[in-house]
C-alpha atoms as a PDB file:
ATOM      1  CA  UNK A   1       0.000   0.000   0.000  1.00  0.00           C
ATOM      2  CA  UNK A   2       1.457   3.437  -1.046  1.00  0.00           C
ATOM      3  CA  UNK A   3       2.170   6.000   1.848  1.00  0.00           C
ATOM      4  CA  UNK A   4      -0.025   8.686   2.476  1.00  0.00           C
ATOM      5  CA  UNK A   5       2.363  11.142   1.120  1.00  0.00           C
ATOM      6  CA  UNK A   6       2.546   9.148  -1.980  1.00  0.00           C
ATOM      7  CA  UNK A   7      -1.174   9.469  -2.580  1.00  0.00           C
ATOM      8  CA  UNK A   8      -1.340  13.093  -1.844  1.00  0.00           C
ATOM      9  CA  UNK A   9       1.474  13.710  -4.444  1.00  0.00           C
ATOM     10  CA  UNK A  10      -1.223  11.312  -6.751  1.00  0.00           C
ATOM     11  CA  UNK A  11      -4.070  13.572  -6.152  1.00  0.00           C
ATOM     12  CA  UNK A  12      -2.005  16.586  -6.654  1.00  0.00           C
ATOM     13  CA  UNK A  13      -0.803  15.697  -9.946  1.00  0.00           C
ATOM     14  CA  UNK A  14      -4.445  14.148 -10.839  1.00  0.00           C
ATOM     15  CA  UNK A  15      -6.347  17.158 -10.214  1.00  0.00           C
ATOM     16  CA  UNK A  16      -3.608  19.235 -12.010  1.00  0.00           C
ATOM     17  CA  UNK A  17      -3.723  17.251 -14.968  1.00  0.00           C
ATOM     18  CA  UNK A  18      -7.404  18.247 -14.357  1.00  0.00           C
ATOM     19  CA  UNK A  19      -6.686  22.231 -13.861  1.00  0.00           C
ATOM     20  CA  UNK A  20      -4.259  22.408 -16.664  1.00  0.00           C
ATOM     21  CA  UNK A  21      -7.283  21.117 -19.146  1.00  0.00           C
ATOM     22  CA  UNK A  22      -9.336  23.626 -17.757  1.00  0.00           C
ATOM     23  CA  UNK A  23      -7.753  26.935 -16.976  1.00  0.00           C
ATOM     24  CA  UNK A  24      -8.064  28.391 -20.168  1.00  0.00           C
ATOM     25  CA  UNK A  25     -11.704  27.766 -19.851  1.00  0.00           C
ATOM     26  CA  UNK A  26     -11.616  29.651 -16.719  1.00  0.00           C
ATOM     27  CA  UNK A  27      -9.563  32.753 -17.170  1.00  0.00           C
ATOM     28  CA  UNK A  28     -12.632  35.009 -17.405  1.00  0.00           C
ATOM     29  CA  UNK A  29     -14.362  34.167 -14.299  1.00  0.00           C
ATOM     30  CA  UNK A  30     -14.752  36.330 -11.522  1.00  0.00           C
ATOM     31  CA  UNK A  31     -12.314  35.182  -8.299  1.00  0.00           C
ATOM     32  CA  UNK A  32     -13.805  32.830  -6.013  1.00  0.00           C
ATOM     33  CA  UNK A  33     -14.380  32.938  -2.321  1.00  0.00           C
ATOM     34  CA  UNK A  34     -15.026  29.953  -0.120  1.00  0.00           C
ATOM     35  CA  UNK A  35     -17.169  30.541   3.362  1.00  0.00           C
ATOM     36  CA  UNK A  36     -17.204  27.534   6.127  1.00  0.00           C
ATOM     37  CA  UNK A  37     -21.219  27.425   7.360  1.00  0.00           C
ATOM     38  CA  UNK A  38     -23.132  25.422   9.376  1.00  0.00           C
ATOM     39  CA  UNK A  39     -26.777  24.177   7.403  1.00  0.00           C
ATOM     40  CA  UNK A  40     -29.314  23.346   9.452  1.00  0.00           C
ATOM     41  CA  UNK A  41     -30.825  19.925   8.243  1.00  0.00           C
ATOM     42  CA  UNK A  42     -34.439  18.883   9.329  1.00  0.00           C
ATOM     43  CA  UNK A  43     -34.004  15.507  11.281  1.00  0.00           C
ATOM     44  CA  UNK A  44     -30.283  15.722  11.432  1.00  0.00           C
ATOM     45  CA  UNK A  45     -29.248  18.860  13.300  1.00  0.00           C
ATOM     46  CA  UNK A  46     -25.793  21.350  12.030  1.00  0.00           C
ATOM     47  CA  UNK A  47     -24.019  19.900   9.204  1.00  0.00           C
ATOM     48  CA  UNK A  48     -20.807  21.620   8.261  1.00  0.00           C
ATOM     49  CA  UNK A  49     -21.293  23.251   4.722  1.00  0.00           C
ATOM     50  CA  UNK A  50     -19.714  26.149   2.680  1.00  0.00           C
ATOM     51  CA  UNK A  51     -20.870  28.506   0.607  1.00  0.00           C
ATOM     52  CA  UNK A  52     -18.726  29.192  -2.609  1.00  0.00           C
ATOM     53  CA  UNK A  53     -18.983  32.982  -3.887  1.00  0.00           C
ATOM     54  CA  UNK A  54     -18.170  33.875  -7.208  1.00  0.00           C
ATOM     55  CA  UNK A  55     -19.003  37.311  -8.660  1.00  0.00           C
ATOM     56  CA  UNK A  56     -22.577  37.578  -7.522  1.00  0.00           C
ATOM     57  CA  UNK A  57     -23.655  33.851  -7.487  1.00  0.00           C
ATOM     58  CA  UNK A  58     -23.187  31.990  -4.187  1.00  0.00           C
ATOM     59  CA  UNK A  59     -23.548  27.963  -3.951  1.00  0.00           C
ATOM     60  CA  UNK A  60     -23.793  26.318  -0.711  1.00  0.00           C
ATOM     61  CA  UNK A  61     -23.817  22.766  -0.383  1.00  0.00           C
ATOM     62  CA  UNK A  62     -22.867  20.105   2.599  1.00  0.00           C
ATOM     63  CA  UNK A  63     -19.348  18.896   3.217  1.00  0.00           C
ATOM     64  CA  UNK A  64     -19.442  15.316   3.658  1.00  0.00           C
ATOM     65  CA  UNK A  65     -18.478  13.820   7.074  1.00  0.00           C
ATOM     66  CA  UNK A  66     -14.548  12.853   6.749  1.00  0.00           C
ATOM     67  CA  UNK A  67     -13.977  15.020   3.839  1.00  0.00           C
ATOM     68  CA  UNK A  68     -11.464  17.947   3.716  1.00  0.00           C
ATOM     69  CA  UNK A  69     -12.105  21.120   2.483  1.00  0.00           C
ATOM     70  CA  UNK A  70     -10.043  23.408  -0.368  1.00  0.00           C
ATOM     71  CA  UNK A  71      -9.745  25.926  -2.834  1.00  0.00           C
ATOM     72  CA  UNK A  72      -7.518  25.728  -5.977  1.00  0.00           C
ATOM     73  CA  UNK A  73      -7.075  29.514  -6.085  1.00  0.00           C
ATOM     74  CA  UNK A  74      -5.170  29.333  -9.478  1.00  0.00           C
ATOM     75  CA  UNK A  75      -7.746  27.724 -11.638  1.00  0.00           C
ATOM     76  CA  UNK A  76     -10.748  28.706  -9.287  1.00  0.00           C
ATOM     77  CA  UNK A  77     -12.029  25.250  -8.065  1.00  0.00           C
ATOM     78  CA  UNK A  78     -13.037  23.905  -4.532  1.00  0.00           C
ATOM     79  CA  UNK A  79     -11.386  20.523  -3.881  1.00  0.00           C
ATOM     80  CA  UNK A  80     -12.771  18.321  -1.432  1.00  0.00           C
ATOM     81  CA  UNK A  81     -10.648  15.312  -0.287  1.00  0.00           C
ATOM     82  CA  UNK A  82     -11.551  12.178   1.230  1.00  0.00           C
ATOM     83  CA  UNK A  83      -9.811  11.514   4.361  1.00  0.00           C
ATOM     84  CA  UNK A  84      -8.218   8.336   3.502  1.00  0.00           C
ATOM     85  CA  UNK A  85      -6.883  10.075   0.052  1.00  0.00           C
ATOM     86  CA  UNK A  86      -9.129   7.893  -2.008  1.00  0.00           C
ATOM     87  CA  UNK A  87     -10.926  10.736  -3.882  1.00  0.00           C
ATOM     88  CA  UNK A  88     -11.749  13.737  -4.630  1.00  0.00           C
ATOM     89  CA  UNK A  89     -14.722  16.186  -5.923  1.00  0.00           C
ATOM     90  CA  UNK A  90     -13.759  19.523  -7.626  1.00  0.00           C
ATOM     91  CA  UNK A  91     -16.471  22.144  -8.545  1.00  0.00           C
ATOM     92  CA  UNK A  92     -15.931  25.121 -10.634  1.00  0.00           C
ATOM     93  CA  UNK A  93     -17.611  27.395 -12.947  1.00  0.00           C
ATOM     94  CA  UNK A  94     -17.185  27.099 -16.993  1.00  0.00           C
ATOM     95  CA  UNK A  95     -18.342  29.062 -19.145  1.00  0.00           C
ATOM     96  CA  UNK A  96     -20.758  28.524 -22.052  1.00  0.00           C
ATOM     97  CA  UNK A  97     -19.683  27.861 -25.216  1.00  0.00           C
ATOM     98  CA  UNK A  98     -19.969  30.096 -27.757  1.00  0.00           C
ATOM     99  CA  UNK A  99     -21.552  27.580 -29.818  1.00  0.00           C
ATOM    100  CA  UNK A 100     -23.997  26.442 -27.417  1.00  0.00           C
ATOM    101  CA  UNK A 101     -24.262  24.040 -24.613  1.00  0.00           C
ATOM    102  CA  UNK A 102     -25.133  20.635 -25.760  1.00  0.00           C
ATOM    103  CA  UNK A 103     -23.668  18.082 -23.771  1.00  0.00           C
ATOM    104  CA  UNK A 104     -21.001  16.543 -25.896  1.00  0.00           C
ATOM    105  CA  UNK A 105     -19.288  20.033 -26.493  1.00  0.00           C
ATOM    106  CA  UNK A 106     -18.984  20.193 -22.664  1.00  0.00           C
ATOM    107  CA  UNK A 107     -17.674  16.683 -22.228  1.00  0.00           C
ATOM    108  CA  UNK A 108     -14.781  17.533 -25.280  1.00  0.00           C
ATOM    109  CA  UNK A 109     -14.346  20.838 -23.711  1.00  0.00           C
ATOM    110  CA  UNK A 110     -12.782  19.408 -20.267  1.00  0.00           C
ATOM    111  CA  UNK A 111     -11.115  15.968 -21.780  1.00  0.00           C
ATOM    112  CA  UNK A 112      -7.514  16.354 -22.403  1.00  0.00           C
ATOM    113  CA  UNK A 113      -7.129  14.887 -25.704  1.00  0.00           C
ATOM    114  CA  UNK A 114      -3.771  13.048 -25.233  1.00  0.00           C
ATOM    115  CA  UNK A 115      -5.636  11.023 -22.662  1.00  0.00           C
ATOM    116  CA  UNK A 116      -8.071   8.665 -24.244  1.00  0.00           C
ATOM    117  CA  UNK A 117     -11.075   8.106 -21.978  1.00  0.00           C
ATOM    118  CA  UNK A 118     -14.091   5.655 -22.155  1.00  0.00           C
ATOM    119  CA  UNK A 119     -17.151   7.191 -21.578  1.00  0.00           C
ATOM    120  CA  UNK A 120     -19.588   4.220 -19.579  1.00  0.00           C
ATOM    121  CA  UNK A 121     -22.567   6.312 -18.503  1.00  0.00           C
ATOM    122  CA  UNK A 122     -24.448   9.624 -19.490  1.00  0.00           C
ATOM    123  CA  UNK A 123     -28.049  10.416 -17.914  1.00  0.00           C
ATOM    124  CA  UNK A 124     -29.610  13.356 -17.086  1.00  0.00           C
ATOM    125  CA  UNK A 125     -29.471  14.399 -13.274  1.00  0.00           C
ATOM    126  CA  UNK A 126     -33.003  15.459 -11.859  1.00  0.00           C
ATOM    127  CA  UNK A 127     -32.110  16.157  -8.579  1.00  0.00           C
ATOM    128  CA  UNK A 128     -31.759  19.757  -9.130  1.00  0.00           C
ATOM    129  CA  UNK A 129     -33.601  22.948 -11.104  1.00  0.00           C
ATOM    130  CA  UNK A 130     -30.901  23.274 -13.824  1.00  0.00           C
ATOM    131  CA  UNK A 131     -30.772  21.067 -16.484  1.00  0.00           C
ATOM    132  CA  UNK A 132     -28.149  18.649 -15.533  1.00  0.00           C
ATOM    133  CA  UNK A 133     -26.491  15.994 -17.259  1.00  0.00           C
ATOM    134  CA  UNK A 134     -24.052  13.209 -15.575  1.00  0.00           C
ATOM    135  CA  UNK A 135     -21.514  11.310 -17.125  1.00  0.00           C
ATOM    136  CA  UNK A 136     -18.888   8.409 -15.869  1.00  0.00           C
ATOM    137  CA  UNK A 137     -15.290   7.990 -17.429  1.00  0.00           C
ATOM    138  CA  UNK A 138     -12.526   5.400 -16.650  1.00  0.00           C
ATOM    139  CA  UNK A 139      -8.760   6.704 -17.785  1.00  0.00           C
ATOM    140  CA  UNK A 140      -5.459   5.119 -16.446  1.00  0.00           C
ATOM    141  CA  UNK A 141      -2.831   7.648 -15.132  1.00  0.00           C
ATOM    142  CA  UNK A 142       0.464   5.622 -14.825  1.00  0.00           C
ATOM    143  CA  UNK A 143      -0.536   2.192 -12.692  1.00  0.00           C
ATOM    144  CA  UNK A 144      -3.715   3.543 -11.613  1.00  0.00           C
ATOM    145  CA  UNK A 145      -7.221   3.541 -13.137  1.00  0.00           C
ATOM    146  CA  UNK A 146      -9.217   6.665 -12.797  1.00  0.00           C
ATOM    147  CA  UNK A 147     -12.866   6.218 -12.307  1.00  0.00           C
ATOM    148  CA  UNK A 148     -14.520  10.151 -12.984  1.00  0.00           C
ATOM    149  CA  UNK A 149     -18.073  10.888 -12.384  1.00  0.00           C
ATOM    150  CA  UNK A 150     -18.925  14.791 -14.122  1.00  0.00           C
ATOM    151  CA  UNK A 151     -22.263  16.466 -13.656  1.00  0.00           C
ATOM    152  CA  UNK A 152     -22.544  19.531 -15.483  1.00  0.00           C
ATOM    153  CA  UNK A 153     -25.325  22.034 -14.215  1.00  0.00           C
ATOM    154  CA  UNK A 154     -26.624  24.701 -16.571  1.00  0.00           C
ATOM    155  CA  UNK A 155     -26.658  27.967 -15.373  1.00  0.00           C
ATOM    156  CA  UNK A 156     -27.887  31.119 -17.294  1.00  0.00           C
ATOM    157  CA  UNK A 157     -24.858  32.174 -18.272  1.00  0.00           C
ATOM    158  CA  UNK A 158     -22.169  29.490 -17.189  1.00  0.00           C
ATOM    159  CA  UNK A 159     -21.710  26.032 -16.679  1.00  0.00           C
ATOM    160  CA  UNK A 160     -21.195  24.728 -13.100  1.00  0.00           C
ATOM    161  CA  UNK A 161     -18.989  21.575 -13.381  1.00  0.00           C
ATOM    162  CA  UNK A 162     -19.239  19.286 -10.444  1.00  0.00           C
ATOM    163  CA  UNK A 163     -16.832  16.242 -10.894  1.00  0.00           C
ATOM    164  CA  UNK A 164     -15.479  13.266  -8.896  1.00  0.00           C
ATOM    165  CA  UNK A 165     -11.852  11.562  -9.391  1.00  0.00           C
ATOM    166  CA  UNK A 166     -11.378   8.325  -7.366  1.00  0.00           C
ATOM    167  CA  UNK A 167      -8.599   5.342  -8.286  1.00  0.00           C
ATOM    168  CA  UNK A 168     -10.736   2.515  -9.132  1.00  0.00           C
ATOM    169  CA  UNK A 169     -10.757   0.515  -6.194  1.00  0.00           C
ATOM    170  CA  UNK A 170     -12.089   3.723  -4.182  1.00  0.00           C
ATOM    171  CA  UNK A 171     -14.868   4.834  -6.588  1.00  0.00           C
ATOM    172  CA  UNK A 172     -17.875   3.218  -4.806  1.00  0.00           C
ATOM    173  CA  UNK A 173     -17.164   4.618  -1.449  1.00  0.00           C
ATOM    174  CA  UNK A 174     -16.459   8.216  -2.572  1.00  0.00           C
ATOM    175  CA  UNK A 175     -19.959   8.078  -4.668  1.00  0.00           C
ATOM    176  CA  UNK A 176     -22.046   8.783  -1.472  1.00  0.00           C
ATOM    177  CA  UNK A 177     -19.770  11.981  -1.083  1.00  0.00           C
ATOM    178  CA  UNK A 178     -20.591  13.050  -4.696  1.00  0.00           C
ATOM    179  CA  UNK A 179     -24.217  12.577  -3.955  1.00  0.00           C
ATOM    180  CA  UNK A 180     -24.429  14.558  -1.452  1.00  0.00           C
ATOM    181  CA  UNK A 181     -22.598  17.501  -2.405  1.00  0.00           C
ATOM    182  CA  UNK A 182     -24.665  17.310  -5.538  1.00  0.00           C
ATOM    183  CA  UNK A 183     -28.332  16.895  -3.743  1.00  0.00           C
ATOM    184  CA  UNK A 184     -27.276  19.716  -1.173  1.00  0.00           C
ATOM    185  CA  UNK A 185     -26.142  21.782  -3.857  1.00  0.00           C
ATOM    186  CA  UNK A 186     -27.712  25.320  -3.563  1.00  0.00           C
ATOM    187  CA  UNK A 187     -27.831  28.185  -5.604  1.00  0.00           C
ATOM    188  CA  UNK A 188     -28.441  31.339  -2.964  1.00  0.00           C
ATOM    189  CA  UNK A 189     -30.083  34.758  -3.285  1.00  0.00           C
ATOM    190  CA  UNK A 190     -27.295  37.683  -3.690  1.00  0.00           C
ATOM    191  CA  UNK A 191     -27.213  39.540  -0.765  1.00  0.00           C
ATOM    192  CA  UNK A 192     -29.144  42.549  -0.815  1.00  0.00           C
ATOM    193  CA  UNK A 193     -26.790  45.767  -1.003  1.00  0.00           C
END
């Protein structure tokens, strides 16, 4: 079994490899701020949450139990990281293609295309009031297969990009994490001036 250091150095140069694809595609956006809140959940008290700001759009959504919290200043992503280093969920903001949204433009638009990748599932998401579309990738990166689960959330003028990286062997357990970052997943009011 690989040290812990070893799989932080893993994820680091995962999620990069994940960045690098992307921050071209985020240069424009506004900066991002990340708040630490407390939601208050009907039946099950204070979770811990956070509330992402970015320009005037805030999302809030709960932290999973175990699961550390980040922000990627550079490329404007929060990371969240399983405590045992076997995953990890980024979201970020895209924006829309100038060509339109459809689904398959999005999917191209984050793949690195030295890095062939299977695509095994694509459904639509209903658990929110966006249109939302999920999709589930496998890629190797050196010894390890990648598992990647992507939901992308339409927005009215962006994309919200929601996406889980776990080595193979780790993917089922992280996808209760994923789920509920994506079912708390909140899109707030501006605060009034």
């Amino acid at each position: 079994m690989a040290s812990s250091h070893g799989i932080r150095w893993f994820w680091h140069g995962a999620i990069l490899s994940g960045i690098a694809a992307v921050s071209l595609l985020s240069a424009a956006e506004p900066s991002l701020e990340l708040v630490s809140v407390t939601r208050d959940v009907p039946e099950r008290g204070k979770l811990p949450a956070a509330t992402m700001v970015q320009g005037k759009e805030r999302n809030s959504f709960i932290v999973p139990a175990g699961w550390r919290l980040g922000l990627e200043t550079k490329s404007g992503a929060v990371l969240l990281q399983s405590s045992e280093y076997a995953g990890m969920i980024e979201i970020r903001r895209m924006p829309l293609p100038e060509n339109g949204a459809d689904w398959k433009t999005l999917r191209e638009q984050i793949s690195e295309p030295a890095k062939p990748q299977e695509v095994r599932e694509d459904y639509a998401w209903v658990g929110t009031p966006n249109r939302a579309q999920v999709f589930d990738t496998s890629e190797t990166m050196g010894s390890f297969k990648l598992h990647r689960r992507v939901c992308f959330m339409l927005r009215e003028d962006h994309v919200l990009v929601i996406s889980l990286l776990a080595r193979e062997q780790g993917f089922v357990s992280c996808l209760r994490a994923f789920e509920i970052v994506l079912a708390s997943l909140r899109q707030e009011q501006p605060a009034s001036p």
